[in-house]
Protein backbone atom coordinates (compact mmCIF):
# COMPACT_ATOMS: atom_id res chain seq x y z
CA UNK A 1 -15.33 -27.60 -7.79
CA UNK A 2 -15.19 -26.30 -11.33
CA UNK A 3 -11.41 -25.92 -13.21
CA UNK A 4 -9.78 -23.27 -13.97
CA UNK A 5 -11.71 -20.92 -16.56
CA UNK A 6 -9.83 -19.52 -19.61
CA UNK A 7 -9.35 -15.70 -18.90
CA UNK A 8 -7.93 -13.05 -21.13
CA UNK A 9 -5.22 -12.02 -19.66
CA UNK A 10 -2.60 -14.60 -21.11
CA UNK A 11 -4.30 -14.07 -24.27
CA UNK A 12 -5.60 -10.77 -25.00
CA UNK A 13 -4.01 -7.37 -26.20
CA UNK A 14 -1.66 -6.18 -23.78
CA UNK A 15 -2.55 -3.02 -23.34
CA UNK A 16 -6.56 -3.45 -23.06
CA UNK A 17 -6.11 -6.43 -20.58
CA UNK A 18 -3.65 -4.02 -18.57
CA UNK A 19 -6.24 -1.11 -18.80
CA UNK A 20 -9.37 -3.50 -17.87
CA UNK A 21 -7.41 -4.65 -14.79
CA UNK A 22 -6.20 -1.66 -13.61
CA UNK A 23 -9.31 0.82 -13.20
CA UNK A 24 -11.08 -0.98 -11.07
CA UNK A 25 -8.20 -1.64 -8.93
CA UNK A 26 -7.48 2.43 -9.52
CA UNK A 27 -11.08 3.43 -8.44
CA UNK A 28 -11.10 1.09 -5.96
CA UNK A 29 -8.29 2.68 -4.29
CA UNK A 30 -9.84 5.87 -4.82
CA UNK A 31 -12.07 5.22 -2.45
CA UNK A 32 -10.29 3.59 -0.33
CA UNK A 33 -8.09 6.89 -0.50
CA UNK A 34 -11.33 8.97 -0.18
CA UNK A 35 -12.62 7.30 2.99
CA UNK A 36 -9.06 7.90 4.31
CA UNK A 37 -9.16 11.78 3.56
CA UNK A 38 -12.77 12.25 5.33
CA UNK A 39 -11.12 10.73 8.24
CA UNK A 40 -9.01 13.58 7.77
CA UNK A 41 -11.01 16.06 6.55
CA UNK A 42 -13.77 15.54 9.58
CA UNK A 43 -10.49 15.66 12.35
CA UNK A 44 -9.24 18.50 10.68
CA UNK A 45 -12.50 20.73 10.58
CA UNK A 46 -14.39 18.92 13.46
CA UNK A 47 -12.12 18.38 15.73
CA UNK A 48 -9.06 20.55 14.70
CA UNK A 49 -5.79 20.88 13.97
CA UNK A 50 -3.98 19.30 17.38
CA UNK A 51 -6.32 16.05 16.57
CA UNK A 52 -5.44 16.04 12.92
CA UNK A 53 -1.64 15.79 14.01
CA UNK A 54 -2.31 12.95 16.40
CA UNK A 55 -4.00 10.77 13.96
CA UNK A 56 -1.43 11.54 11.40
CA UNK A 57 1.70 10.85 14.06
CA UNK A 58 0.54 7.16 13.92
CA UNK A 59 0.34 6.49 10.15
CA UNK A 60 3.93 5.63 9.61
CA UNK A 61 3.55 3.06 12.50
CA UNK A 62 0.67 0.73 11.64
CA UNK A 63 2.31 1.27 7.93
CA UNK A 64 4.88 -1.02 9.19
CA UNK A 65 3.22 -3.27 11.06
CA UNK A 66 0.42 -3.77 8.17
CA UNK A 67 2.87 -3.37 5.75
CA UNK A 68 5.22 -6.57 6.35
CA UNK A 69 2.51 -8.61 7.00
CA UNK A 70 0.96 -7.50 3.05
CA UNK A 71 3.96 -8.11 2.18
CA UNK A 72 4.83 -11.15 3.45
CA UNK A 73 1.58 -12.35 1.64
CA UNK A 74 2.45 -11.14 -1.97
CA UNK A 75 4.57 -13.93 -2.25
CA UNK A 76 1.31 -15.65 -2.25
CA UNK A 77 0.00 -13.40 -4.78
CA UNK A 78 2.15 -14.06 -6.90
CA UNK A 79 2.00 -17.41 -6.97
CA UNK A 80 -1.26 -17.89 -6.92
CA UNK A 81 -1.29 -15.80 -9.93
CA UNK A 82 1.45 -18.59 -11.67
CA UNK A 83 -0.39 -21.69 -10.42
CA UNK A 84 -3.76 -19.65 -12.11
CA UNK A 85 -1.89 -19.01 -15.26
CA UNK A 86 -0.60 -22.24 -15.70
CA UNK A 87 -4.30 -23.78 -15.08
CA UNK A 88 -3.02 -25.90 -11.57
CA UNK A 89 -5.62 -26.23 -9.38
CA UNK A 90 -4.82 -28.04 -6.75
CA UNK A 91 -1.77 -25.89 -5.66
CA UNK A 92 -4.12 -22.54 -6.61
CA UNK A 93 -6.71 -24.18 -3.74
CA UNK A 94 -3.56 -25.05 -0.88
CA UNK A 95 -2.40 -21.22 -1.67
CA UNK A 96 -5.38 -19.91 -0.81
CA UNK A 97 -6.39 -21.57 2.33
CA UNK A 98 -2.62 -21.04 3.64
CA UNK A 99 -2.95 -17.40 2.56
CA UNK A 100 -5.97 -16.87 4.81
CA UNK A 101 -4.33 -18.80 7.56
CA UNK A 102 -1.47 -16.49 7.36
CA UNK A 103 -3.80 -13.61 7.54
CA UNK A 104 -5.88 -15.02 10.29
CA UNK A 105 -2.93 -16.16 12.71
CA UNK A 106 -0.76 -12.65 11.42
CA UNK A 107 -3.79 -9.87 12.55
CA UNK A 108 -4.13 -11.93 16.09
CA UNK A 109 0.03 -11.43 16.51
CA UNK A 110 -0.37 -7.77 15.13
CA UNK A 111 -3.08 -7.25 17.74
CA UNK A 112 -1.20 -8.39 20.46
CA UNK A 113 2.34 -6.47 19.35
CA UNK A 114 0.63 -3.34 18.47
CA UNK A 115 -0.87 -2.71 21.78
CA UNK A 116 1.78 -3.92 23.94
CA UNK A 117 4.24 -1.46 21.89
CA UNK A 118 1.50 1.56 21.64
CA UNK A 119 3.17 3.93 23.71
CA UNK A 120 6.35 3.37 23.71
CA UNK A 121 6.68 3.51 19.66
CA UNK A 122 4.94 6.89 19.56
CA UNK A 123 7.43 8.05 22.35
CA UNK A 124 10.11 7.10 19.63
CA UNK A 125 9.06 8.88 17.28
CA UNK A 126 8.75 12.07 19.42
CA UNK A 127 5.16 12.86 18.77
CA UNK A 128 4.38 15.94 20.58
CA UNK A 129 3.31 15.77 23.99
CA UNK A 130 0.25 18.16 23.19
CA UNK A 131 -1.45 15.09 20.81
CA UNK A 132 -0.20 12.19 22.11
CA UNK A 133 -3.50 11.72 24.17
CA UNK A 134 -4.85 11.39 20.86
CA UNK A 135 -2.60 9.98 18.56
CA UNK A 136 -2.65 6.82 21.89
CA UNK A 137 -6.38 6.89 21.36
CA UNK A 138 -6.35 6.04 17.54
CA UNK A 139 -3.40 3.55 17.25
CA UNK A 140 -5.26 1.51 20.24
CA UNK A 141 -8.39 1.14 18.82
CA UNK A 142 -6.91 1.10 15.22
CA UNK A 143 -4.96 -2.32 16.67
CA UNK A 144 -8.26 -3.81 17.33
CA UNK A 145 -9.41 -4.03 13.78
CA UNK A 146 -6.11 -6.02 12.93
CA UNK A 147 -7.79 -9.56 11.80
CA UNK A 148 -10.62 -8.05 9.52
CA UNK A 149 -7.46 -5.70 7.79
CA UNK A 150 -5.32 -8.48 7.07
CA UNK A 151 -8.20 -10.72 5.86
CA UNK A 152 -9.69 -8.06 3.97
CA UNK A 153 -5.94 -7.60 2.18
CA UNK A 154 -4.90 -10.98 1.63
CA UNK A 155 -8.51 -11.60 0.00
CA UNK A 156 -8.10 -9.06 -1.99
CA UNK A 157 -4.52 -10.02 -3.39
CA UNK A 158 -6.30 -13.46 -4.14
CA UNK A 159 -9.01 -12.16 -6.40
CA UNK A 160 -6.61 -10.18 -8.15
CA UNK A 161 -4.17 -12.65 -8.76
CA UNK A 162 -6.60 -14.51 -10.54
CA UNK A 163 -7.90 -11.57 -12.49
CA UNK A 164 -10.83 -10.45 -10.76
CA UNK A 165 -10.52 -6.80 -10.31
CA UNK A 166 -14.00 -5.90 -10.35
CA UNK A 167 -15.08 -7.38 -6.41
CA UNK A 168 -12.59 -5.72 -4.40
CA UNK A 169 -13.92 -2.98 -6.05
CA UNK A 170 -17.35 -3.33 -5.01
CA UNK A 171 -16.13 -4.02 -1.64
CA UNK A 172 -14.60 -0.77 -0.95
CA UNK A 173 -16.90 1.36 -2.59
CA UNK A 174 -19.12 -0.48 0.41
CA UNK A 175 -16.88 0.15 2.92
CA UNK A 176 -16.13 3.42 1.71
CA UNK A 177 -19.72 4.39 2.30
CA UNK A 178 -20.00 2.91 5.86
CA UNK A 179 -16.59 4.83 6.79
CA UNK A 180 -17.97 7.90 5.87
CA UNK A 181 -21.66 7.46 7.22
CA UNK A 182 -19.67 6.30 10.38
CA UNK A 183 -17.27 9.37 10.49
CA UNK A 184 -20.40 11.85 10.58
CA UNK A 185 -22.35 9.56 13.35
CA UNK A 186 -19.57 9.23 15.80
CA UNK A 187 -17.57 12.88 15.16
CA UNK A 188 -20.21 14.85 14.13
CA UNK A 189 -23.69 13.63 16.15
CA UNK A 190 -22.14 11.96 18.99
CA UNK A 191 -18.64 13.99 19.42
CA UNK A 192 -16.79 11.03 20.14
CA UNK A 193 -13.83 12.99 18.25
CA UNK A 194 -10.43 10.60 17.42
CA UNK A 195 -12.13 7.66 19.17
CA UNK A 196 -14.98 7.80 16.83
CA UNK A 197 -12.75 8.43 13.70
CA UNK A 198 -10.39 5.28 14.71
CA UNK A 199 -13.96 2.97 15.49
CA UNK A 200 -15.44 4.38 11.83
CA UNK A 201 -12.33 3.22 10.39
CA UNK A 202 -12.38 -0.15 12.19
CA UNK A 203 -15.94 -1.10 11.25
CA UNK A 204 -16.02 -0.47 7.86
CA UNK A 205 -12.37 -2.62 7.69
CA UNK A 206 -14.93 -5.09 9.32
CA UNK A 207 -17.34 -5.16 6.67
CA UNK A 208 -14.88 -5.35 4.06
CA UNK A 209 -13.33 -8.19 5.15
CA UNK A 210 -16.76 -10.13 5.65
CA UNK A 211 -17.70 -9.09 1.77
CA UNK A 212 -14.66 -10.40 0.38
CA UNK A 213 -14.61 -13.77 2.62
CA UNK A 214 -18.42 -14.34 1.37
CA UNK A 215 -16.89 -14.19 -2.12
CA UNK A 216 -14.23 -16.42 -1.36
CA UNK A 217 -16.66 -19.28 0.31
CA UNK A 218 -19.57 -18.81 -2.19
CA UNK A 219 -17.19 -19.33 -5.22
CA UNK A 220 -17.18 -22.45 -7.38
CA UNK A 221 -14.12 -22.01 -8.81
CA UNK A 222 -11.06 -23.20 -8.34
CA UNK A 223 -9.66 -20.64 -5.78
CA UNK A 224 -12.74 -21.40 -3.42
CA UNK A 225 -12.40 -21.07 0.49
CA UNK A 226 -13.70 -24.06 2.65
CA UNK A 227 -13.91 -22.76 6.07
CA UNK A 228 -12.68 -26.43 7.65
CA UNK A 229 -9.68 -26.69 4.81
CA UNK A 230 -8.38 -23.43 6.11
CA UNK A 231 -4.55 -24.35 7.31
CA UNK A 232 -1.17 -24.06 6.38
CA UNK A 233 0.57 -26.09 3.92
CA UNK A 234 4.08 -26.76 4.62
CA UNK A 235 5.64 -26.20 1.29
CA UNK A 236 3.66 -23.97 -0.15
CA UNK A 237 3.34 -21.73 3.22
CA UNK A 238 7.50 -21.88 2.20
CA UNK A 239 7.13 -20.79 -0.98
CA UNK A 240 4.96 -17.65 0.09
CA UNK A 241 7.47 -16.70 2.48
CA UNK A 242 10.60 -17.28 0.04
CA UNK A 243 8.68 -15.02 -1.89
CA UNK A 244 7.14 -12.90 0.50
CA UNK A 245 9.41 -12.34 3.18
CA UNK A 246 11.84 -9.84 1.25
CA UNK A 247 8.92 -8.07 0.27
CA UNK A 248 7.97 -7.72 3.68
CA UNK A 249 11.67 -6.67 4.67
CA UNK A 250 11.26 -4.49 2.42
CA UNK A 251 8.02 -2.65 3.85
CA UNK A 252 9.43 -3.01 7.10
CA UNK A 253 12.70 -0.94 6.14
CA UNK A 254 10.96 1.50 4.32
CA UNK A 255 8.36 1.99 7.08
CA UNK A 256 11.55 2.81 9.37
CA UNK A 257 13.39 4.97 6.99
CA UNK A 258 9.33 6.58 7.00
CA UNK A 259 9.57 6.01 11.07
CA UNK A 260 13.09 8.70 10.79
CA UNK A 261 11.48 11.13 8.90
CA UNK A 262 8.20 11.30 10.71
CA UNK A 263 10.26 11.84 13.51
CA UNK A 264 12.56 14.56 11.81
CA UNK A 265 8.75 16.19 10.75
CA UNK A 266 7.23 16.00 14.43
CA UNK A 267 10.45 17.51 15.96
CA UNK A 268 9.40 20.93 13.82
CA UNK A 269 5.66 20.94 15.87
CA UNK A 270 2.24 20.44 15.01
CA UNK A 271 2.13 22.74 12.25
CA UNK A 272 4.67 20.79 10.47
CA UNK A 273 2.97 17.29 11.52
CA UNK A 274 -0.24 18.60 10.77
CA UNK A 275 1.07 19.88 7.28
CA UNK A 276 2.82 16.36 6.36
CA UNK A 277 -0.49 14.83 7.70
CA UNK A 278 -2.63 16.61 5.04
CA UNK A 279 0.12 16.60 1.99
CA UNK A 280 0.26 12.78 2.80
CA UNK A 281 -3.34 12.33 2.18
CA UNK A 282 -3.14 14.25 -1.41
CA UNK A 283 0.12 12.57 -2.18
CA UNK A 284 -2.15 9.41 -1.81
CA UNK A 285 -3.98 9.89 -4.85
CA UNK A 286 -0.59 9.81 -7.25
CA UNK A 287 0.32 6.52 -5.42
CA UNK A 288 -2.97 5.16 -5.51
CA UNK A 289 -2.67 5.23 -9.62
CA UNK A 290 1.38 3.99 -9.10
CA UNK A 291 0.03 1.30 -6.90
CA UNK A 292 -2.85 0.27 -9.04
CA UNK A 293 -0.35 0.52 -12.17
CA UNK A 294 2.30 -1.67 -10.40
CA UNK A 295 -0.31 -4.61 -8.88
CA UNK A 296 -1.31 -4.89 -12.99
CA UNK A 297 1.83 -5.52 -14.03
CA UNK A 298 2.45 -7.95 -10.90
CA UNK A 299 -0.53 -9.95 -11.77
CA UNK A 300 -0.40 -9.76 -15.79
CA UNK A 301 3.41 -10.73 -15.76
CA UNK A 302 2.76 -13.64 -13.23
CA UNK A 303 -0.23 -14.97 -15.34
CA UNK A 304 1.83 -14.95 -18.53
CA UNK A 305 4.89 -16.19 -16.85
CA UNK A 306 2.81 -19.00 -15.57
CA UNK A 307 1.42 -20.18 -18.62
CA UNK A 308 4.84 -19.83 -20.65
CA UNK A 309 4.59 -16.69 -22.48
CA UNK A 310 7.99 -15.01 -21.43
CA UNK A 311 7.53 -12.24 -24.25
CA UNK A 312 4.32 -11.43 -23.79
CA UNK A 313 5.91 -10.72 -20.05
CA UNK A 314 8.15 -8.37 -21.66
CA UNK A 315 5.85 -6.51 -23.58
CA UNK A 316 3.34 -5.99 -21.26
CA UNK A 317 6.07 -5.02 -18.70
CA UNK A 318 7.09 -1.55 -21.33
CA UNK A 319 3.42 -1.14 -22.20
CA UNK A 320 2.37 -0.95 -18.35
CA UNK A 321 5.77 1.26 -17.98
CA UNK A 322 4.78 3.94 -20.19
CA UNK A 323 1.23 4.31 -19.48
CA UNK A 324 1.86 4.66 -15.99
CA UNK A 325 4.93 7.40 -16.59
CA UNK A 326 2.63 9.38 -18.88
CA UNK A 327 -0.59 9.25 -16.01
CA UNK A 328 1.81 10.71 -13.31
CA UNK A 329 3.63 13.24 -15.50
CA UNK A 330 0.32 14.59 -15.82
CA UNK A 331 -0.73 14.11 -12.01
CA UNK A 332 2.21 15.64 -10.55
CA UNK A 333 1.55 18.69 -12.97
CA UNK A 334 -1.93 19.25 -11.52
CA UNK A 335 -0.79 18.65 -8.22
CA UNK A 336 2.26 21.26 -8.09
CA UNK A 337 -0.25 24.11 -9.86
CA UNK A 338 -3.64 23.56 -7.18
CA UNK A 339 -1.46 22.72 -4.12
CA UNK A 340 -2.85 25.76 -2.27
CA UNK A 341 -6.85 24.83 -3.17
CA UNK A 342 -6.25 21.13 -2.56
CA UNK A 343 -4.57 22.18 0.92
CA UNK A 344 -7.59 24.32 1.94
CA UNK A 345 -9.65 21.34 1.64
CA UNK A 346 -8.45 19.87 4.57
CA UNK A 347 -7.35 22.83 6.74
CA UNK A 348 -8.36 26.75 6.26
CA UNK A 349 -4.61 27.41 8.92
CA UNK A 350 -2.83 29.66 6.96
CA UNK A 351 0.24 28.09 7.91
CA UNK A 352 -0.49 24.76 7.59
CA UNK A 353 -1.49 25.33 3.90
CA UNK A 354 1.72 27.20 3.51
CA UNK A 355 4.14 24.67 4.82
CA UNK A 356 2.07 21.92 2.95
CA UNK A 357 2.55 23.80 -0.18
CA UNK A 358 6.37 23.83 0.18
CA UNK A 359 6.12 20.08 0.65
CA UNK A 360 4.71 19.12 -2.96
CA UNK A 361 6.45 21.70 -4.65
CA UNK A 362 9.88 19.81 -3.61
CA UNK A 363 8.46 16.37 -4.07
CA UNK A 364 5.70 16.34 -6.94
CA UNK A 365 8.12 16.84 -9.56
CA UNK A 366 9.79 14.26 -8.85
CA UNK A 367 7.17 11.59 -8.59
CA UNK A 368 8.43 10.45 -12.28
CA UNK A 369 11.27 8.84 -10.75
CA UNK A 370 9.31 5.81 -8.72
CA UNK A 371 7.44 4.96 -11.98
CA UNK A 372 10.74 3.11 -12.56
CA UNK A 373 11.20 1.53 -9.11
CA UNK A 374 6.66 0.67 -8.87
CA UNK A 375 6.73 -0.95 -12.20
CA UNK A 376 10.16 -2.39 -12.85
CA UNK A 377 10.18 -4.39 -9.38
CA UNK A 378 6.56 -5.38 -9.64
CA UNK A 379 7.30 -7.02 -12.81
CA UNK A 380 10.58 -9.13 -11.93
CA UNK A 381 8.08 -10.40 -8.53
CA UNK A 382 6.32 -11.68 -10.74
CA UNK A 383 8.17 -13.86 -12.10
CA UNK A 384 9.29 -15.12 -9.07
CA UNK A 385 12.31 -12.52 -8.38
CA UNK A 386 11.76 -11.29 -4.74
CA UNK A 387 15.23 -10.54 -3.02
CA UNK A 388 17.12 -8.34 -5.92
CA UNK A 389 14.29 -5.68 -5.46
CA UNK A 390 14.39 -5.70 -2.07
CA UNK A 391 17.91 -5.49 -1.98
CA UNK A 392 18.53 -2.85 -4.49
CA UNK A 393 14.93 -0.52 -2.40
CA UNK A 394 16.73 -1.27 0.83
CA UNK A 395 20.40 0.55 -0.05
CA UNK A 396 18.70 3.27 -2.67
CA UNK A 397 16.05 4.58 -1.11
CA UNK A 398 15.86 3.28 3.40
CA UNK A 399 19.62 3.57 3.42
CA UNK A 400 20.08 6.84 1.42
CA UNK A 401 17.08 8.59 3.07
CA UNK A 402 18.59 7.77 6.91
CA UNK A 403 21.80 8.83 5.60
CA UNK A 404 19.62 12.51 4.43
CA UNK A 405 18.22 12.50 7.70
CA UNK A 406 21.06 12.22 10.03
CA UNK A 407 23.95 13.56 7.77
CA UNK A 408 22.94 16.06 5.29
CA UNK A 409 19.51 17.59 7.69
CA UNK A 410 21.39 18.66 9.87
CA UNK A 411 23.58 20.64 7.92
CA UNK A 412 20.45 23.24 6.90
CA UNK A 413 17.47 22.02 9.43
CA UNK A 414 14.43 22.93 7.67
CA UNK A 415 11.39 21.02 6.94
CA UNK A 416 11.55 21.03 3.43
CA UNK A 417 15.02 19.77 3.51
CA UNK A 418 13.12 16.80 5.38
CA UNK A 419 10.96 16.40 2.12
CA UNK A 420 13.74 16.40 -0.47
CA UNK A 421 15.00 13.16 0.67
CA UNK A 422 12.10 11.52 -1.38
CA UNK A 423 13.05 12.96 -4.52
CA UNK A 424 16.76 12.32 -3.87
CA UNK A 425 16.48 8.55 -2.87
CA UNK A 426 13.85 7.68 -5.69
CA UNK A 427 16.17 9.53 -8.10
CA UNK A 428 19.07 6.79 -7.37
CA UNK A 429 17.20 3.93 -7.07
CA UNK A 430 15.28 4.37 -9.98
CA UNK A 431 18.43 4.60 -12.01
CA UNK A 432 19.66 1.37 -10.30
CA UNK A 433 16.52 -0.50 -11.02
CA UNK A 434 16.69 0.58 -14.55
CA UNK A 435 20.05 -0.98 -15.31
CA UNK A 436 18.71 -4.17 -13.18
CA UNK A 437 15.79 -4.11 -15.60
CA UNK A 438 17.97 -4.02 -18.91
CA UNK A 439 20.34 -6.77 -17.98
CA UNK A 440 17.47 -8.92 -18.21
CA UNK A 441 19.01 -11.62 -16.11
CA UNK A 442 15.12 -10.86 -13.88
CA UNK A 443 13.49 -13.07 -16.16
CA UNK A 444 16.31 -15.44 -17.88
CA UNK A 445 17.10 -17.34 -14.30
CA UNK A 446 13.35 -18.30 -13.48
CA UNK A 447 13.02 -19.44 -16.79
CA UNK A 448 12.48 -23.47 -16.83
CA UNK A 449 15.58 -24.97 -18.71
C-alpha cells in the first residue's frame, strides 16, 4: 500500500484549489439534481399531477432517515480529511473501513425502520388520502435501495475528504444516465407509473454505489478498502460519532421542523403539495451550488487544519465565503425573474405554476442568508467543532420555524405564510452564526497547545 501522496490542497492558492474542488462536486450534483427532476418531470407529465404529489409527500421523510445517517458519517469525513492532511495512514485506512461498516450495518437498520414505519409516518404528516396509494408505493420500494444509498454516500464523503472530486463525479453522471434511461422504460414503455419511478431511482442508487466501492477496492493508496478488513474500530468508530452524531441531530431536527411544514403544505391539498413538490426540485439547484460550496470548505479547512496551517484555514474559509455569496446573489436573481417558465417545465396546471410562483418569490430572495449558516458551520466541522453548529441550527432555524408554524400560521393561514418561515429562520441564524464565526474561539480551542 503506497503513502500518502502530496496533494495541493494544503499547498496551493486558495482560491484555485477551492474552485478545482468544487465544480466537480457542483456538476456532480447537478446531475444528481437532474436525475431527481426527470423523476419529477416524467410523474408530473406521465402520470400527473395526483402522482407528482405522492412522490413529493415522502421527500421530507427519507430526508430524515438518510439524512442522520450522512450525517452521522461526516464526522468521518472530516477526519479522514485531518488524518489525510496530516499524512497518517494508518488511522486514514481504520476510518475508512469503519466508515463503510457504518454504512453497511446503518442502510440494513434504515431498511428495516423505514418499512415498518411506512404508513404510519405518512399518516402523520397528513398526506392526502387521494395519493397516499402512491406516495405508500414509492417510500416502500424507495426503503429497499437503503444499503447501496448509504454506501454510495459514505464513499463518496471518503474520496472527497481526500481530495478526489473528480470520481464521484463520474459516478453520477453514470447513474444519472441509467435513472433517466430507467424512468422512460418503466413510466413511459411499460406504465409501471410511481412503482417504476421509485425502482429507476433504486437501480441507478445501485450502480452508483458498486462504481464507487470498485474505486475504493482497486485503489493503492492509502485510503484503500479490503473487503475482509471491513469492521469497526472502537476508537475511531467514537471519534466519528463525537463528530458525527450532532451533525446527524442536526439533520434529524431539521428534517422534523421540514416534517411540520410538509404537513402545514399538505393540509392546503394537492395543488399546494404538488406546487411545493415542483418549487422543491428548482430550489435544488441553488442548494446544490450551497452544498457543493460548503463540502469545499469542509474538506479544504480539514486538510489544512490537519497538516498545521491554521491561517491558511482562515483564509480559505472568507475566500470560499464570498464566492459562494456572490454565485447565489446571482442564482436567486434568475430564479425570482423565470419562476413562471421554470414552473411550466414540470407542470402546464395553471394553478400549480401560480402557487409555485408565490413560493420563490417569498423565499429566493432570501437565499443570501444560509450562505452564512452553509459556509460558516462547514468550516468550524472541520476543524473538529461539531456541537456549537448544531446547537446554534437547532434553536435558529428547527425551533424558530415550529414556533412559525404553530404560533404565527395560524394567525393568517395561507400557504405562502408557510414559505416565509425559511427566510425568517435563516435570517436569525445566520446572524447568530456570524457572531459565532468572529469570536474565533471555532478554531483557537482545537488548536494543539
Amino acid at each position: 500500500m503506497e503513502t500518502i501522496q502530496r496533494n495541493e490542497i494544503t499547498d496551493g492558492v486558495i482560491w484555485k484549489q477551492l474552485l478545482l474542488f468544487f465544480f466537480p462536486i457542483l456538476i456532480g450534483s447537478f446531475f444528481q439534481q437532474l436525475y431527481n427532476t426527470v423523476d419529477t418531470v416524467i410523474v408530473g407529465r406521465y402520470v400527473g399531477k395526483q402522482a407528482l404529489a405522492g412522490v413529493g409527500s415522502t421527500g421530507t421523510i427519507i430526508n430524515l432517515w438518510v439524512g442522520f445517517f450522512i450525517g452521522l458519517a461526516s464526522g468521518a469525513s472530516v477526519i479522514i480529511s485531518q488524518f489525510f492532511g496530516g499524512r497518517n495512514s494508518q488511522e486514514l485506512s481504520r476510518a475508512v473501513h469503519t466508515s463503510v461498516a457504518l454504512a453497511l450495518v446503518g442502510g440494513l437498520a434504515l431498511t428495516a425502520v423505514g418499512m415498518l414505519t411506512a404508513r404510519p409516518s405518512l399518516r402523520l404528516l397528513d398526506v392526502p388520502e387521494e395519493v397516499m396509494d402512491e406516495a405508500l408505493t414509492y417510500i416502500r420500494v424507495f426503503y429497499t435501495g437503503m444499503v447501496a444509498c448509504l454506501v454510495y454516500n459514505v464513499g463518496t464523503a471518503i474520496l472527497r475528504a481526500i481530495g478526489d472530486s473528480r470520481m464521484p463525479l463520474y459516478v453520477l453522471i453514470a447513474c444519472c444516465v441509467v435513472n433517466i434511461v430507467l424512468d422512460l422504460l418503466f413510466v413511459v414503455a411499460f406504465r409501471w407509473d410511481v412503482f417504476g419511478v421509485a425502482l429507476a431511482t433504486v437501480l441507478a442508487q445501485t450502480v452508483s454505489a458498486v462504481l464507487i466501492m470498485l474505486r475504493l477496492v482497486r485503489t493503492r493508496q492509502a485510503y484503500q478498502v479490503h473487503l475482509r478488513q471491513i469492521r469497526f474500530h472502537g476508537p475511531v468508530l467514537k471519534r466519528i460519532v463525537r463528530l458525527g452524531l450532532p451533525t446527524g441531530l442536526q439533520s434529524v431536527l431539521y428534517s422534523i421542523s421540514n416534517l411540520v411544514i410538509q404537513a402545514a403544505v399538505n393540509s392546503f391539498g394537492t395543488d399546494a403539495v404538488a406546487s411545493w413538490s415542483a418549487v422543491s426540485r428548482v430550489d435544488g439547484f441553488v442548494w446544490m451550488v450551497m452544498g457543493a460550496f460548503g463540502i469545499s470548505v469542509t474538506t479544504f479547512v480539514g486538510q489544512n487544519f490537519g497538516a498545521g496551517k491554521y491561517d491558511r484555514v482562515l483564509r480559505g474559509t472568507r475566500v470560499c465565503f464570498a464566492m459562494t455569496a456572490g454565485t447565489i446573489l446571482l442564482l436567486s436573481a434568475l430564479e425570482v425573474a423565470f419562476a413562471g417558465p421554470i414552473l411550466r417545465v414540470f407542470t402546464s396546471d395553471s394553478q400549480v405554476v401560480a402557487l409555485g410562483t408565490q413560493f420563490i418569490h417569498v423565499w429566493a430572495p432570501a437565499y443570501i442568508a444560509y450562505v452564512f449558516i452553509e459556509i460558516l458551520s462547514g468550516a468550524a466541522r472541520g476543524v473538529g467543532e461539531a456541537l456549537q453548529p448544531m446547537v446554534i441550527t437547532i434553536f435558529g432555524v428547527c425551533v424558530l420555524r415550529l414556533i412559525w408554524i404553530w404560533g404565527v400560521l395560524p394567525l393568517h393561514r395561507t400557504p405562502s405564510m408557510v414559505a416565509a418561515s425559511y427566510p425568517v429562520t435563516w435570517g436569525i441564524t445566520a446572524v447568530v452564526f456570524l457572531v459565532y464565526h468572529l469570536r474565533m474561539n471555532w478554531l483557537r480551542r482545537h488548536i494543539p497547545a
